[in-house]
Protein backbone atom coordinates (compact mmCIF):
# COMPACT_ATOMS: atom_id res chain seq x y z
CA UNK A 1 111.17 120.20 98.20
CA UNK A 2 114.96 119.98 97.97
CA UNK A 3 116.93 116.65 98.93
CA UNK A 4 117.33 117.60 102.84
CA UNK A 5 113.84 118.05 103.27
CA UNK A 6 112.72 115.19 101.78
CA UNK A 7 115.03 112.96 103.53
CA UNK A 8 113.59 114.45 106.77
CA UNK A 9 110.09 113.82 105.84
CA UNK A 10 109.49 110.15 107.42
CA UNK A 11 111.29 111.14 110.37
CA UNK A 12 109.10 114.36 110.77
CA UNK A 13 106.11 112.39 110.37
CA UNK A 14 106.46 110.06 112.55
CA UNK A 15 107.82 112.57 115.44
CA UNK A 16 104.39 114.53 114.27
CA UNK A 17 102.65 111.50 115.24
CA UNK A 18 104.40 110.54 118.63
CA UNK A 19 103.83 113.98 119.65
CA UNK A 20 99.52 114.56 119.03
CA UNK A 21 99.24 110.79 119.99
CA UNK A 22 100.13 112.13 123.58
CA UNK A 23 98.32 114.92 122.82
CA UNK A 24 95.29 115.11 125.10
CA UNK A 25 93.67 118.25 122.96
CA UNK A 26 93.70 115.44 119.90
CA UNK A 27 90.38 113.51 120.23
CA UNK A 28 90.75 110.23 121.62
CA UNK A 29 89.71 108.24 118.35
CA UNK A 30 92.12 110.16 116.63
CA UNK A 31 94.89 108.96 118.82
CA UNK A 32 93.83 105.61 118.73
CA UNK A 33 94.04 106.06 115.21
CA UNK A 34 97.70 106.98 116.08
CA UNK A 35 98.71 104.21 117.64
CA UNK A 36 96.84 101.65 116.13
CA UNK A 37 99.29 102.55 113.11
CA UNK A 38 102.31 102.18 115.13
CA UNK A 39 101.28 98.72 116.54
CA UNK A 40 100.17 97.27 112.15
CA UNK A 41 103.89 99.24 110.75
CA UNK A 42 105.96 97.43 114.05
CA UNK A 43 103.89 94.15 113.50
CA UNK A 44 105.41 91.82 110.81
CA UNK A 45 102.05 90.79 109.64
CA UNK A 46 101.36 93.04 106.96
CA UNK A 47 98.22 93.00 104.49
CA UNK A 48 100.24 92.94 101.55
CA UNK A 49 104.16 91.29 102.90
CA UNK A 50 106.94 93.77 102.46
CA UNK A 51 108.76 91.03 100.27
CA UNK A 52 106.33 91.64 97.10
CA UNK A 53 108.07 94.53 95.05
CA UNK A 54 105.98 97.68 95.50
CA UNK A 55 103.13 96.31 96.47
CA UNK A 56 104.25 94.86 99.91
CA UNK A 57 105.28 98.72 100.92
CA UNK A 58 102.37 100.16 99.68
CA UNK A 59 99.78 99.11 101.71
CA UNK A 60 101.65 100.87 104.25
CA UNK A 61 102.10 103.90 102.61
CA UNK A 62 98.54 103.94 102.13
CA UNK A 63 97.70 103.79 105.93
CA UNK A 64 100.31 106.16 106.63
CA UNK A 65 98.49 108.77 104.24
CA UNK A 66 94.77 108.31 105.18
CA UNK A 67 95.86 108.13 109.02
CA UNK A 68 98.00 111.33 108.08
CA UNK A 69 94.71 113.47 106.27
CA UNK A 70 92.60 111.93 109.00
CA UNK A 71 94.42 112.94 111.96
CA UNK A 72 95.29 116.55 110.90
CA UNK A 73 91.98 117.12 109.94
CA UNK A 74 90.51 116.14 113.37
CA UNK A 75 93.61 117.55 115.15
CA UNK A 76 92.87 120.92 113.97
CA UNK A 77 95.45 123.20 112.00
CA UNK A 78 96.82 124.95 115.21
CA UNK A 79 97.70 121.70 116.97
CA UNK A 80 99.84 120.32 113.75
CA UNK A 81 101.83 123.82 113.65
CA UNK A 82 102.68 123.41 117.26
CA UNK A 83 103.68 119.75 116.66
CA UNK A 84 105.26 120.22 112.93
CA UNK A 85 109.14 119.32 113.80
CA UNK A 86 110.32 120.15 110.29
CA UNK A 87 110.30 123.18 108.20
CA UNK A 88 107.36 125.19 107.45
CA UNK A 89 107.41 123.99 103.51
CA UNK A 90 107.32 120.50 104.50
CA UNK A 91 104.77 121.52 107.00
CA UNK A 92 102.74 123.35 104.05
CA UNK A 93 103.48 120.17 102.39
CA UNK A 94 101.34 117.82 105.00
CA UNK A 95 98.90 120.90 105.35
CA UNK A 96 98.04 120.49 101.47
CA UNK A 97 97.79 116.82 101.70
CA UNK A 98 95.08 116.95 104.16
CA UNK A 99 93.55 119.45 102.31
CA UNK A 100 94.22 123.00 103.43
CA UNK A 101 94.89 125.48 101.15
């Protein structure tokens, strides 16, 4: 990925996200999957706090990632392309990640 790209990557995710969490073809646990991740990354009460080096950001990462593979699996290929904001090698990216070829 070059430099642009990756700089663009939270923000893509997280418009990804806002977009199939109003989604009504998503399945509804899948959005509340959605939002449920919102609400614990806007809440200051993390698992691990965000002021232990590392560690305090990587629980979130974590849930970011499995909520990521989770929801484009049950989301369905088509509906990520139509939501994908970013470029299609970011989007090939995600797509590998949640384990299309």
């Amino acid at each position: 990925m070059h430099l642009r790209e990756i700089a663009r990557f939270v923000p893509d995710l997280a418009i990804l996200f806002s977009r199939l969490a109003r989604d009504r073809r998503v399945p509804r646990l899948r959005r509340l999957w959605l939002l449920g991740l919102a609400a614990y990354l806007a809440s200051p009460i993390d698992l691990i706090p965000d002021f232990i080096p590392v560690l305090g950001q990587l629980d979130d990462a974590l849930l970011v990632a499995l909520t990521l593979r989770g929801v484009v699996r049950g989301a369905g290929l088509e509906l990520v392309k139509d939501h994908w904001p970013g470029t299609q090698r970011s989007l090939r990216a995600v797509l590998r990640f949640a384990g299309y070829s």
